[in-house]
Protein backbone atom coordinates (compact mmCIF):
# COMPACT_ATOMS: atom_id res chain seq x y z
CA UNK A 1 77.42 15.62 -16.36
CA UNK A 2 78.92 12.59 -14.39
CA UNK A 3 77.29 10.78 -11.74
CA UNK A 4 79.37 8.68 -8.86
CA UNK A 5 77.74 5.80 -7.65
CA UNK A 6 79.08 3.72 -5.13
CA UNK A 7 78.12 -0.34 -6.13
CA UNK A 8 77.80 -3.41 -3.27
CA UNK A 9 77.86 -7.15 -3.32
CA UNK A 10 74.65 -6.61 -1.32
CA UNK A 11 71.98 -4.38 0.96
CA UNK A 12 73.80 -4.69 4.21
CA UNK A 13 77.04 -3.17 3.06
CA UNK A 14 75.18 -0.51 1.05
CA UNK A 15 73.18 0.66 4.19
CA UNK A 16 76.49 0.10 6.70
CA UNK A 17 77.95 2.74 4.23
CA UNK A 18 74.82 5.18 3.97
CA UNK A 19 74.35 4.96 7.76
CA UNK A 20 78.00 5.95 8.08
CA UNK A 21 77.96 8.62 5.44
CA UNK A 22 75.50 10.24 7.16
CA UNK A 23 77.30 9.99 11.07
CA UNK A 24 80.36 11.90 8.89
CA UNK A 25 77.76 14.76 7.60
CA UNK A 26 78.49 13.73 4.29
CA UNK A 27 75.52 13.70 1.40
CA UNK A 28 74.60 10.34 -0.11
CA UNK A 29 71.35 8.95 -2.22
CA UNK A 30 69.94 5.67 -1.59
CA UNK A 31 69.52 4.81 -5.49
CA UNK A 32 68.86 1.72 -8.16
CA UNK A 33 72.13 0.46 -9.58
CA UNK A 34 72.61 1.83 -12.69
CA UNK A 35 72.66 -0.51 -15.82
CA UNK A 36 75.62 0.91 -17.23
CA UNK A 37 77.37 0.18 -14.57
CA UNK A 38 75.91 -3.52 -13.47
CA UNK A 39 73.77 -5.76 -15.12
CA UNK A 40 72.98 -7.24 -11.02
CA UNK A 41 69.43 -5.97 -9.22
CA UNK A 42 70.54 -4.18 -6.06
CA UNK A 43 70.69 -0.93 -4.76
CA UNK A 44 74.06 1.50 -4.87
CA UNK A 45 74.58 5.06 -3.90
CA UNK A 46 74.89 8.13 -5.29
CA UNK A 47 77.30 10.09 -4.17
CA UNK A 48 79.04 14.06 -4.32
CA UNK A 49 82.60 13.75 -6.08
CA UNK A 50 84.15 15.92 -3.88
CA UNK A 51 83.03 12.92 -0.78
CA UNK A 52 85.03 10.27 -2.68
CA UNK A 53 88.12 10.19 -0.91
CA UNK A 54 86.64 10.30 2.63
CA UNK A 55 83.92 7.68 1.52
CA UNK A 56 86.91 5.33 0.56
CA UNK A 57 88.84 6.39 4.22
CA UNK A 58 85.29 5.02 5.68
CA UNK A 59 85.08 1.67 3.58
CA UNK A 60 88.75 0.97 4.93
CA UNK A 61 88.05 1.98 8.23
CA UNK A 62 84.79 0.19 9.04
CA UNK A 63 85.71 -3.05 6.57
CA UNK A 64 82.92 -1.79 4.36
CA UNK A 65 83.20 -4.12 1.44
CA UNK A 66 82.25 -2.29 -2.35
CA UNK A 67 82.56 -3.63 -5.71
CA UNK A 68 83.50 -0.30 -7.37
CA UNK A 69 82.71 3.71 -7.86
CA UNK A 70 81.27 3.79 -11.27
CA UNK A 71 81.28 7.14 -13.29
CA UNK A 72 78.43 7.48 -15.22
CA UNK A 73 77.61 9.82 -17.47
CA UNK A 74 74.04 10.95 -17.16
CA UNK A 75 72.07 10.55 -19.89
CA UNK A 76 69.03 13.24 -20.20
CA UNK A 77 66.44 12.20 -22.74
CA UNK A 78 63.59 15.06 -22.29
CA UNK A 79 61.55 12.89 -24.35
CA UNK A 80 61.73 10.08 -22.59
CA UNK A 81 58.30 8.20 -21.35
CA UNK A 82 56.62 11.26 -23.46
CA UNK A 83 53.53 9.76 -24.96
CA UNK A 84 51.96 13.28 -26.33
């Protein structure tokens, strides 16, 4: 399964973006930024492919600035943080 994360040179764009996700009706996930796809701190969002194309219309119409949509493949360890 892939995930599609939107990734910011910092907070203010990334809640600019989520604010105006969210005026459009459109789904979006306040989320860490993956390591796979940064090695920075700093927070990124998930978002629905099926958004991606009006997500980019709103970046170019409200001068959001974004470092990149990663695609990342989730990785599901059931084991993980298992102790028992």
């Amino acid at each position: 399964m892939i995930s599609y994360y939107v990734l910011f040179p910092n907070h203010d764009n990334g809640m600019r973006l989520y604010r105006a996700m969210k005026e459009q009706g459109l789904k979006a996930t306040i989320a860490p930024t993956p390591r796979q796809a940064s090695k920075c701190c700093g927070i990124s969002l998930l978002v629905q492919k099926e958004d991606l194309d009006e997500i980019r219309q709103i970046v170019a119409e409200k001068q959001i600035e974004i470092l990149q949509i990663a695609e990342i493949e989730k990785d599901i360890n059931p084991n993980r943080d298992r102790y028992c």
